[in-house]
C-alpha atoms as a PDB file:
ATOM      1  CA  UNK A   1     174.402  87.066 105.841  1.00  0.00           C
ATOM      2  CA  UNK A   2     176.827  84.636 107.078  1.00  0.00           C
ATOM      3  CA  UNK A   3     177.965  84.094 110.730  1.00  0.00           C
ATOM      4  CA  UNK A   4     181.036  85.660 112.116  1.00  0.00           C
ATOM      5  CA  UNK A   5     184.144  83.690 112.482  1.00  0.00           C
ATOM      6  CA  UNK A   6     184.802  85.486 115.865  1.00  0.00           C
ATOM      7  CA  UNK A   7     183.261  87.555 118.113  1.00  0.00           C
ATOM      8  CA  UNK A   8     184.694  89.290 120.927  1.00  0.00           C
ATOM      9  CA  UNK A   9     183.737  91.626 123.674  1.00  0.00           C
ATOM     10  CA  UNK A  10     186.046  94.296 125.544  1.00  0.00           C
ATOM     11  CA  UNK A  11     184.833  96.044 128.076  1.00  0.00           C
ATOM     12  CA  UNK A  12     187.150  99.138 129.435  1.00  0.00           C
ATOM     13  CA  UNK A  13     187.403 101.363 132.553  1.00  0.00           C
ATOM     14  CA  UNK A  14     186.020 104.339 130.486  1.00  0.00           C
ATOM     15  CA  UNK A  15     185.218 106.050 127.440  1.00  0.00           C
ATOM     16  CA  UNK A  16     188.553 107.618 126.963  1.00  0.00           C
ATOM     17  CA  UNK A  17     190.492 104.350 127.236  1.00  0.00           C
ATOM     18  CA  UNK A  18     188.286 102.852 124.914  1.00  0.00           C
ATOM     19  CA  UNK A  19     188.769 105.520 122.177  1.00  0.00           C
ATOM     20  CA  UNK A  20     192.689 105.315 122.783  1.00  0.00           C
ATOM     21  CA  UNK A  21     192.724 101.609 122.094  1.00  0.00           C
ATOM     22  CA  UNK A  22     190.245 101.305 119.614  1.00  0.00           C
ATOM     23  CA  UNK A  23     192.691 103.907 117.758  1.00  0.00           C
ATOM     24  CA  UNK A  24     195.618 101.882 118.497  1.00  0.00           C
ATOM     25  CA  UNK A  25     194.294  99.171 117.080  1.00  0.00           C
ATOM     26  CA  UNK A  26     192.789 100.578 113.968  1.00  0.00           C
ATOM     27  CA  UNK A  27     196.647 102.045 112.993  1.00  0.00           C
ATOM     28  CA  UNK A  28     197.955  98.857 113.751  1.00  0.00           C
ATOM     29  CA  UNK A  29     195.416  96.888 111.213  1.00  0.00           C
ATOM     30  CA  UNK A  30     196.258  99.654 108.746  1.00  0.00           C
ATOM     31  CA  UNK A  31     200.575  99.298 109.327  1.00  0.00           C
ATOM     32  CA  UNK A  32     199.955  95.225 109.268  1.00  0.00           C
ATOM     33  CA  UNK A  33     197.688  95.333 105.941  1.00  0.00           C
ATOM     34  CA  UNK A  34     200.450  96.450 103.266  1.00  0.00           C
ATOM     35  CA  UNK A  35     197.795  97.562 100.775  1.00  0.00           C
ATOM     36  CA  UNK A  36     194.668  99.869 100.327  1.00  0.00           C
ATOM     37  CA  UNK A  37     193.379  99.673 103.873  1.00  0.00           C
ATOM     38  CA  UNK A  38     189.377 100.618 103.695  1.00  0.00           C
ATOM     39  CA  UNK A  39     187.508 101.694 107.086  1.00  0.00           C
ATOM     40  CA  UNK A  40     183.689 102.170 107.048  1.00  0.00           C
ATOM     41  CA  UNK A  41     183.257 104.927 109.304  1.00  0.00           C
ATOM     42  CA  UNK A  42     179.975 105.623 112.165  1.00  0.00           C
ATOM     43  CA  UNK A  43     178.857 108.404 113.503  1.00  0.00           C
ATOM     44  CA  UNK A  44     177.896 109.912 117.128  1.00  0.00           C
ATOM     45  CA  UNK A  45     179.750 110.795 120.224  1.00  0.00           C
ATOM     46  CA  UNK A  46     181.579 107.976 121.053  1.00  0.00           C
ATOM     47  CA  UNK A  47     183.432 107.613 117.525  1.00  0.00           C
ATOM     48  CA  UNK A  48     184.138 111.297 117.571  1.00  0.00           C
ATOM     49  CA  UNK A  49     186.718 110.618 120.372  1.00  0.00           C
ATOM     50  CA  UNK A  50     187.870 107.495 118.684  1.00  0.00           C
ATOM     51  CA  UNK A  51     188.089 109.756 115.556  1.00  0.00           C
ATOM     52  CA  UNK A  52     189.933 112.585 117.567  1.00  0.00           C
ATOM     53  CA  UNK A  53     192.598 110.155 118.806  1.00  0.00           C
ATOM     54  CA  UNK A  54     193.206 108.967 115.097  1.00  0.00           C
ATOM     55  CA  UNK A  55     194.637 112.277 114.542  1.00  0.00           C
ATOM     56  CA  UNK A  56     197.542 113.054 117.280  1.00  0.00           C
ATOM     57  CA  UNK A  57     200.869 112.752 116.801  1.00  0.00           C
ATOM     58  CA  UNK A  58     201.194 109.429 118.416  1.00  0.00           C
ATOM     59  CA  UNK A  59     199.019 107.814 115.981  1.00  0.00           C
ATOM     60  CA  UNK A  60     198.647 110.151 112.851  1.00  0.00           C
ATOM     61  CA  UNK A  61     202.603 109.972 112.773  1.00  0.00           C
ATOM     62  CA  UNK A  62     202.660 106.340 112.343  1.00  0.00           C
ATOM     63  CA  UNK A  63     199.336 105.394 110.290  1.00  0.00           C
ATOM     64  CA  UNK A  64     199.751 104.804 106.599  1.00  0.00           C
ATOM     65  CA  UNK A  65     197.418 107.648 105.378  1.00  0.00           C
ATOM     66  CA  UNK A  66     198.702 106.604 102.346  1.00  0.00           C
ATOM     67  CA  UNK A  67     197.402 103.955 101.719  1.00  0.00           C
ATOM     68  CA  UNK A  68     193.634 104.266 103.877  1.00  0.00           C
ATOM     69  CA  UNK A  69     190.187 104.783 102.329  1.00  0.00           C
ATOM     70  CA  UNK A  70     187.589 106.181 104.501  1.00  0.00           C
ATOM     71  CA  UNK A  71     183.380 105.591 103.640  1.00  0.00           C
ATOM     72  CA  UNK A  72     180.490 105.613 105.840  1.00  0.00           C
ATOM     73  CA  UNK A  73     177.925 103.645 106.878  1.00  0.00           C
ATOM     74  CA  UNK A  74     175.454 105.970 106.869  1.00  0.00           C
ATOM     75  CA  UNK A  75     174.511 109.662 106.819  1.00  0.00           C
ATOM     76  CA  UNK A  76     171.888 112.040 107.687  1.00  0.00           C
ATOM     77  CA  UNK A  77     170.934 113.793 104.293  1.00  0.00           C
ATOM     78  CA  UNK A  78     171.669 116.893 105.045  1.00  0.00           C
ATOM     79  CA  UNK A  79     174.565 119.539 103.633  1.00  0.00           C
ATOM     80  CA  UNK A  80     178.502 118.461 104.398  1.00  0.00           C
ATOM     81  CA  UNK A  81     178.787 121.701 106.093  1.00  0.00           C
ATOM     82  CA  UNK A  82     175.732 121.014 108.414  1.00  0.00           C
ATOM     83  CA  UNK A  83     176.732 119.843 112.147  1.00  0.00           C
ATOM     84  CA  UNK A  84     174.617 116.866 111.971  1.00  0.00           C
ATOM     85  CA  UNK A  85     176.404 115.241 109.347  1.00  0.00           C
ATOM     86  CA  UNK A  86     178.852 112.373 109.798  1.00  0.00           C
ATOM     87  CA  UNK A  87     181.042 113.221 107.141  1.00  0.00           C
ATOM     88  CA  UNK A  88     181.470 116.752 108.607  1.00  0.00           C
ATOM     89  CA  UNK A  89     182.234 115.178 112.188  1.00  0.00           C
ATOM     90  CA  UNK A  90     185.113 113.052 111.071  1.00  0.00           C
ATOM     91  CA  UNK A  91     186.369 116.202 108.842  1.00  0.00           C
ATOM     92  CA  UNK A  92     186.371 118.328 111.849  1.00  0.00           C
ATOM     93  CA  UNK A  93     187.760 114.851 114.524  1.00  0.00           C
ATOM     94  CA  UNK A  94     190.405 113.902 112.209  1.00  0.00           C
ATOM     95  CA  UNK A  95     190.365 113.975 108.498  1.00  0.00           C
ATOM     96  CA  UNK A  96     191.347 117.965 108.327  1.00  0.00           C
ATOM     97  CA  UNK A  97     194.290 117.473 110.439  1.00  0.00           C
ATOM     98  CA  UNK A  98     195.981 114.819 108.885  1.00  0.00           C
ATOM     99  CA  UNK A  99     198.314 114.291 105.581  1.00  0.00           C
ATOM    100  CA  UNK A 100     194.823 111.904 103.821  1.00  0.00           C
ATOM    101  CA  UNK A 101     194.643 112.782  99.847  1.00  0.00           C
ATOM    102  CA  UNK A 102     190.893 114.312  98.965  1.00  0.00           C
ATOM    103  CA  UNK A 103     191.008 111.104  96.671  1.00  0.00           C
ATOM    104  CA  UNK A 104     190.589 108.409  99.702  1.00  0.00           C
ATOM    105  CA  UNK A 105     187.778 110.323 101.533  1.00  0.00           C
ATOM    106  CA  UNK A 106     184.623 108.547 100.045  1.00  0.00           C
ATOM    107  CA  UNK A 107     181.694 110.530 101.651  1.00  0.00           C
ATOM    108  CA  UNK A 108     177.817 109.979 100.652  1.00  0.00           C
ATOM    109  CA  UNK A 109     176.530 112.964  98.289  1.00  0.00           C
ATOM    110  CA  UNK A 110     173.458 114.384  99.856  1.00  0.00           C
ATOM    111  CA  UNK A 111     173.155 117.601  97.770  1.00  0.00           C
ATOM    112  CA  UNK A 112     172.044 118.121  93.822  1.00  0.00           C
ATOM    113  CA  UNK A 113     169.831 114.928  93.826  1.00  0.00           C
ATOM    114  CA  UNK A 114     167.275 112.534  95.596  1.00  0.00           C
ATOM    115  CA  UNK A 115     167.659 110.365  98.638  1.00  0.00           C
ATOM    116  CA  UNK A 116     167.686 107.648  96.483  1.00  0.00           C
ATOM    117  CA  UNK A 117     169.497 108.965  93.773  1.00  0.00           C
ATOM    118  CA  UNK A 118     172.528 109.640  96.676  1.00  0.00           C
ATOM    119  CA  UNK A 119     172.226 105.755  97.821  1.00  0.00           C
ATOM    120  CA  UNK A 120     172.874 104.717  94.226  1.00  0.00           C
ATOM    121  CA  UNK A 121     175.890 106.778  93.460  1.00  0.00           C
ATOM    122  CA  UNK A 122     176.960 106.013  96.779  1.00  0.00           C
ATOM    123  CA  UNK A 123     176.723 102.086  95.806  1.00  0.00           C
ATOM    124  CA  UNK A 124     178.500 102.667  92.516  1.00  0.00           C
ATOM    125  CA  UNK A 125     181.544 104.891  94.751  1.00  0.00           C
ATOM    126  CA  UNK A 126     182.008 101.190  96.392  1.00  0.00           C
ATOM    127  CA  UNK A 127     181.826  99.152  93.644  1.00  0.00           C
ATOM    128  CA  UNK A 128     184.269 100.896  91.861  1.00  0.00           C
ATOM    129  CA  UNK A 129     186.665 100.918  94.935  1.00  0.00           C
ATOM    130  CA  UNK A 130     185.756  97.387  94.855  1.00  0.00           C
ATOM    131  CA  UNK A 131     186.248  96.433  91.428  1.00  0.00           C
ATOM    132  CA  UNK A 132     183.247  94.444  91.067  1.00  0.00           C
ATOM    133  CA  UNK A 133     179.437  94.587  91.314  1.00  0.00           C
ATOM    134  CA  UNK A 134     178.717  91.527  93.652  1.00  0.00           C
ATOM    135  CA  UNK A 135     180.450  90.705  96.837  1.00  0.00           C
ATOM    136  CA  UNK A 136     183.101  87.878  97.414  1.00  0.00           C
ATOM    137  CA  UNK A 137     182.709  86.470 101.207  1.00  0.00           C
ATOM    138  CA  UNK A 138     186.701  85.642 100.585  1.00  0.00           C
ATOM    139  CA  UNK A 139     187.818  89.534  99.314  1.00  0.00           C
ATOM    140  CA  UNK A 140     185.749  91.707 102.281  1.00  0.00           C
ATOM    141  CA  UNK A 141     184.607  95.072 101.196  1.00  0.00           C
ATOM    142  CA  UNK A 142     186.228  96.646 104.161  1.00  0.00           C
ATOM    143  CA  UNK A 143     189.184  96.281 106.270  1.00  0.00           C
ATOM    144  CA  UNK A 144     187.321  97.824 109.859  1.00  0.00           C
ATOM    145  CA  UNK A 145     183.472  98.865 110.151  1.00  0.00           C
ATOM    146  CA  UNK A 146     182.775 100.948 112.809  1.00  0.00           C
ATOM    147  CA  UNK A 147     179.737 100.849 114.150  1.00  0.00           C
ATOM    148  CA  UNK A 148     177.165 102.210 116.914  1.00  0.00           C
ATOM    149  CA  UNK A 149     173.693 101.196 118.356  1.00  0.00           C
ATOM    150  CA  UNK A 150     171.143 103.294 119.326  1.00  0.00           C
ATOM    151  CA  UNK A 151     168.370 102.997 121.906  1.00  0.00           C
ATOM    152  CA  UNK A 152     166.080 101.151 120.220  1.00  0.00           C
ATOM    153  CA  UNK A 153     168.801  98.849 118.479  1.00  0.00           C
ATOM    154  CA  UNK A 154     169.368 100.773 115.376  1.00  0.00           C
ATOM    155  CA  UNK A 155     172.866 100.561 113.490  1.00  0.00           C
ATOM    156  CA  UNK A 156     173.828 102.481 110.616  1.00  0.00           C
ATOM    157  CA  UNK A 157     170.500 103.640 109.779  1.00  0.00           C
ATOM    158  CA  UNK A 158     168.972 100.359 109.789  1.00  0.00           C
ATOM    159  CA  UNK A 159     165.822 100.567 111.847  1.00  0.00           C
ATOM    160  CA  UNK A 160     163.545  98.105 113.320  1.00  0.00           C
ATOM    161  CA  UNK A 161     160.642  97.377 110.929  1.00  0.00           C
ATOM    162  CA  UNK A 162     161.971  99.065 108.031  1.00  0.00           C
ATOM    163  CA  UNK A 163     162.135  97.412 104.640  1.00  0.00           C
ATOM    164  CA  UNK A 164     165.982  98.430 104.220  1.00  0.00           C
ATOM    165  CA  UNK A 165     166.044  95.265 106.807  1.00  0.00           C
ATOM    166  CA  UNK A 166     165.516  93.037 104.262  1.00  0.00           C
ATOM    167  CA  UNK A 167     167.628  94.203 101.278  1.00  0.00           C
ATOM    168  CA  UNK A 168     169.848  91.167 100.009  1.00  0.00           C
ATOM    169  CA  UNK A 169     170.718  92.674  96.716  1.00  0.00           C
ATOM    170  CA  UNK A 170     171.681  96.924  97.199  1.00  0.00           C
ATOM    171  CA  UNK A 171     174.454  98.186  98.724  1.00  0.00           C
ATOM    172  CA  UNK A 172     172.880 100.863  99.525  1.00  0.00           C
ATOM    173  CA  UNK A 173     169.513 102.516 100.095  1.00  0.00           C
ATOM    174  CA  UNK A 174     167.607 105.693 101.492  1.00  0.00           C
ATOM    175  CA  UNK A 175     165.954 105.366 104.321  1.00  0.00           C
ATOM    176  CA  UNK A 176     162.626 108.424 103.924  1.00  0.00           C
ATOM    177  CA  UNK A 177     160.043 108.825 107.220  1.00  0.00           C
ATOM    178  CA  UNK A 178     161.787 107.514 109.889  1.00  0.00           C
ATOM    179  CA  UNK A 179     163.857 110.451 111.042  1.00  0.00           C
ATOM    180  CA  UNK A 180     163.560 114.377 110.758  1.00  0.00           C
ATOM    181  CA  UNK A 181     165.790 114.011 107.997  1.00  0.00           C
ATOM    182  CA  UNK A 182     166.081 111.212 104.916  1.00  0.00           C
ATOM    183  CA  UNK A 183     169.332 108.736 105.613  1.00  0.00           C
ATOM    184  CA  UNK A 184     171.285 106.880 103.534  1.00  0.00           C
ATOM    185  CA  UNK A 185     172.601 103.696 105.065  1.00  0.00           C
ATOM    186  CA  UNK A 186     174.813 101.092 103.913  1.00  0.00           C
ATOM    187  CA  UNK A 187     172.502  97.677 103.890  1.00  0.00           C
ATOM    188  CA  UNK A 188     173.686  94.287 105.590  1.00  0.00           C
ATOM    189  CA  UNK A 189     175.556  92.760 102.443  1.00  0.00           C
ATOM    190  CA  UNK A 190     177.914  96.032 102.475  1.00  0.00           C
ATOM    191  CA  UNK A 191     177.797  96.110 106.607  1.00  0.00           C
ATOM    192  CA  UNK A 192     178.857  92.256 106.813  1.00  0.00           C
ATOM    193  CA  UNK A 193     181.189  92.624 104.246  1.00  0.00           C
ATOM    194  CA  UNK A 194     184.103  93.273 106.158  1.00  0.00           C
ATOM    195  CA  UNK A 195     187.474  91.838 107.900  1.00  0.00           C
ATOM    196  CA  UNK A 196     186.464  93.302 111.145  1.00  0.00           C
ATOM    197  CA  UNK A 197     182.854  94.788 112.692  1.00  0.00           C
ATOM    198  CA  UNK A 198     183.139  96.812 115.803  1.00  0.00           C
ATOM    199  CA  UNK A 199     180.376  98.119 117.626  1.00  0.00           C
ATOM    200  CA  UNK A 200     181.120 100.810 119.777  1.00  0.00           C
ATOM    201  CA  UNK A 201     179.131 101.703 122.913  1.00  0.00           C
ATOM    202  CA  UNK A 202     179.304 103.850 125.971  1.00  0.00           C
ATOM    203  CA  UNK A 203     176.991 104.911 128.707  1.00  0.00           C
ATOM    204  CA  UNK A 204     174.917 102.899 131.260  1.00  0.00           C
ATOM    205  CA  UNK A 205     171.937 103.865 128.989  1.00  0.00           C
ATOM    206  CA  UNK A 206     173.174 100.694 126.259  1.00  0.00           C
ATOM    207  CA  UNK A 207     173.581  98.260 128.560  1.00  0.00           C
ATOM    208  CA  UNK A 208     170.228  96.727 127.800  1.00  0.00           C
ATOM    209  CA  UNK A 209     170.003  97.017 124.324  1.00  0.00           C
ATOM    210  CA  UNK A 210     173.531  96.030 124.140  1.00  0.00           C
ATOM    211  CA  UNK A 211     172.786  92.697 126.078  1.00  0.00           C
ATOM    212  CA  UNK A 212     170.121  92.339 123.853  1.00  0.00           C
ATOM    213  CA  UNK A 213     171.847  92.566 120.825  1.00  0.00           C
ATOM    214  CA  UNK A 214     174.611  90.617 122.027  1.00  0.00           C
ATOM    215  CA  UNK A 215     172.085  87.889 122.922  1.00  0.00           C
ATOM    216  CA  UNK A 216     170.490  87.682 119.403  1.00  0.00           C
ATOM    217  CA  UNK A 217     167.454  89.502 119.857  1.00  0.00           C
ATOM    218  CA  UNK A 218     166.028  89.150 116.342  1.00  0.00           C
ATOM    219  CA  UNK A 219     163.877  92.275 116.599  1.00  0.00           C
ATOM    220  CA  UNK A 220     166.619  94.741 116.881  1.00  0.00           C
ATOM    221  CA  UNK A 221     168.724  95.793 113.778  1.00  0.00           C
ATOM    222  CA  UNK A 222     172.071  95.549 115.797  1.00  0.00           C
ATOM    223  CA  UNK A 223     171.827  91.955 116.599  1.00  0.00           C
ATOM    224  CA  UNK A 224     171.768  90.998 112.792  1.00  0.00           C
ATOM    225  CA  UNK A 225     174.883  92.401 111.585  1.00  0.00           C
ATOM    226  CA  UNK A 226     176.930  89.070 110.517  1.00  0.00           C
ATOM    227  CA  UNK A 227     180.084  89.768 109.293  1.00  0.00           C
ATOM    228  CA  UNK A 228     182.208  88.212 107.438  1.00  0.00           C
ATOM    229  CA  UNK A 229     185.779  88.194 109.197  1.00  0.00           C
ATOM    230  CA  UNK A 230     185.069  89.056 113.223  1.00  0.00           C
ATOM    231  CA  UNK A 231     182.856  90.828 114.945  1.00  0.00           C
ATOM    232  CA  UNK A 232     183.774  92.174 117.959  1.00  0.00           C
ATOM    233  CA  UNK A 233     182.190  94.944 120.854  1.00  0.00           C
ATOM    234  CA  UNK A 234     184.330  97.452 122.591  1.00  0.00           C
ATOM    235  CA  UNK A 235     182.246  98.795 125.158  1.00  0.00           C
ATOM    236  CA  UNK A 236     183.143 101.039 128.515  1.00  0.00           C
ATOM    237  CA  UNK A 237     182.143  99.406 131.666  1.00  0.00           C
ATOM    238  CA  UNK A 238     178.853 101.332 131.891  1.00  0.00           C
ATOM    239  CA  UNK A 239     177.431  99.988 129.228  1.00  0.00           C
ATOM    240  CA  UNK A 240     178.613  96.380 129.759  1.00  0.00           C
ATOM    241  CA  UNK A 241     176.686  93.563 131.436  1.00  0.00           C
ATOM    242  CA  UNK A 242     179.786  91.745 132.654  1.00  0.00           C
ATOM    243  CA  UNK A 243     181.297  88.620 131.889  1.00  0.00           C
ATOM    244  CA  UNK A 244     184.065  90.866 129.748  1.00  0.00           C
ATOM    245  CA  UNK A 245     187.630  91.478 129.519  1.00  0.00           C
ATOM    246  CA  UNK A 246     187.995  95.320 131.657  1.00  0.00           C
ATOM    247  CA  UNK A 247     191.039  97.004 130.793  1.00  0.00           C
END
């Protein structure tokens, strides 16, 4: 992991503003990039109305569909069609109602094999959008990451004391006991590999773990994501500590 060469932190009036501007901003990375623009995708509340945004007219009408590639960082192993996966949310938010080819969706199989088996096809999926089985810290992965933190300063599915924590090599793993359900999660090399992280938070309940991830807190999963390109945190003002640009 490598430290960020910029990290930023947005703080805005509310949920709903945030979502609106992250939006904006994603469609204007996309319109600026030229090429294959690929977005790492998260999954949870606060995305959803980032996601739902994505898709009216103001935006969908202007974003290069075209040319975008959508993955996830994680996902609950569990059927597309079930409401607790994160592919399903963003195909119900945004990806059903806009012109995006079947061929640029990327999502992580979690039916006809194992956990494990679904993290390594995932891994391949990227490394053939890649072109390339190791990483480049010059040619990022992805264009945007989107991600979220849970309560106990989770991200992806990378959770505190796991061994997926300290995976240098896969892209990829499953993550088996810690949940309900298995997960498949994207590990740090994958995470960091992009031009842009954003973690996206909401909610007076993540102001503390949010702090503490902003502050370096070694013990929670969040605080080691080291990207690349930027890192940045859009949060609403309930979940920030202050000292942040409110919009």
């Amino acid at each position: 992991m490598t430290g960020a060469a910029l990290t930023e932190c947005r703080a805005f009036e509310s949920a709903e503003t945030l979502a609106q501007t992250v939006a904006e901003w994603i469609c204007a990375l996309a319109q600026a990039s030229g090429r294959d623009f690929a977005v790492c995708l998260s999954g949870g509340s606060t995305p959803r109305q980032l996601y739902e945004r994505l898709a009216t007219l103001a935006i969908a009408s202007r974003f290069p569909w075209n040319r975008a590639h959508w993955f996830w960082g994680d996902e609950r192993f569990v059927p597309h069609d079930n409401p607790d996966n994160n592919y399903r949310m963003a195909h119900d938010a945004f990806l059903s109602r806009v012109p995006v080819s079947g061929d640029n969706v990327h999502a992580i199989p979690t039916e006809g094999l194992s956990p494990e088996q679904a993290a390594a096809a995932y891994e391949t999926t990227l490394k053939r959008f890649y072109g390339a089985d190791m990483l480049a810290p010059d040619r990022p992965l992805f264009d945007v990451t989107l991600l979220g933190i849970g309560d106990n300063g989770h991200t992806a599915s990378l959770f505190p004391g796991q061994p997926a924590l300290q995976e240098a090599r896969r892209w990829a793993v499953a993550t088996v006991g810690v949940k309900s359900e298995p997960r498949i999660t994207l590990t740090y090399p994958a995470l960091d590999s992009s031009r842009d992280v954003a973690f996206l938070a909401t909610g007076e309940g993540k102001r503390d773990v949010v702090g503490r991830a902003r502050a370096g807190d070694r013990t929670i999963p969040a605080a080691m994501v080291r990207p690349v390109g930027r890192l940045r945190w859009f949060l609403d003002r309930a979940a920030s500590s202050g000292g942040t640009d409110v919009r």
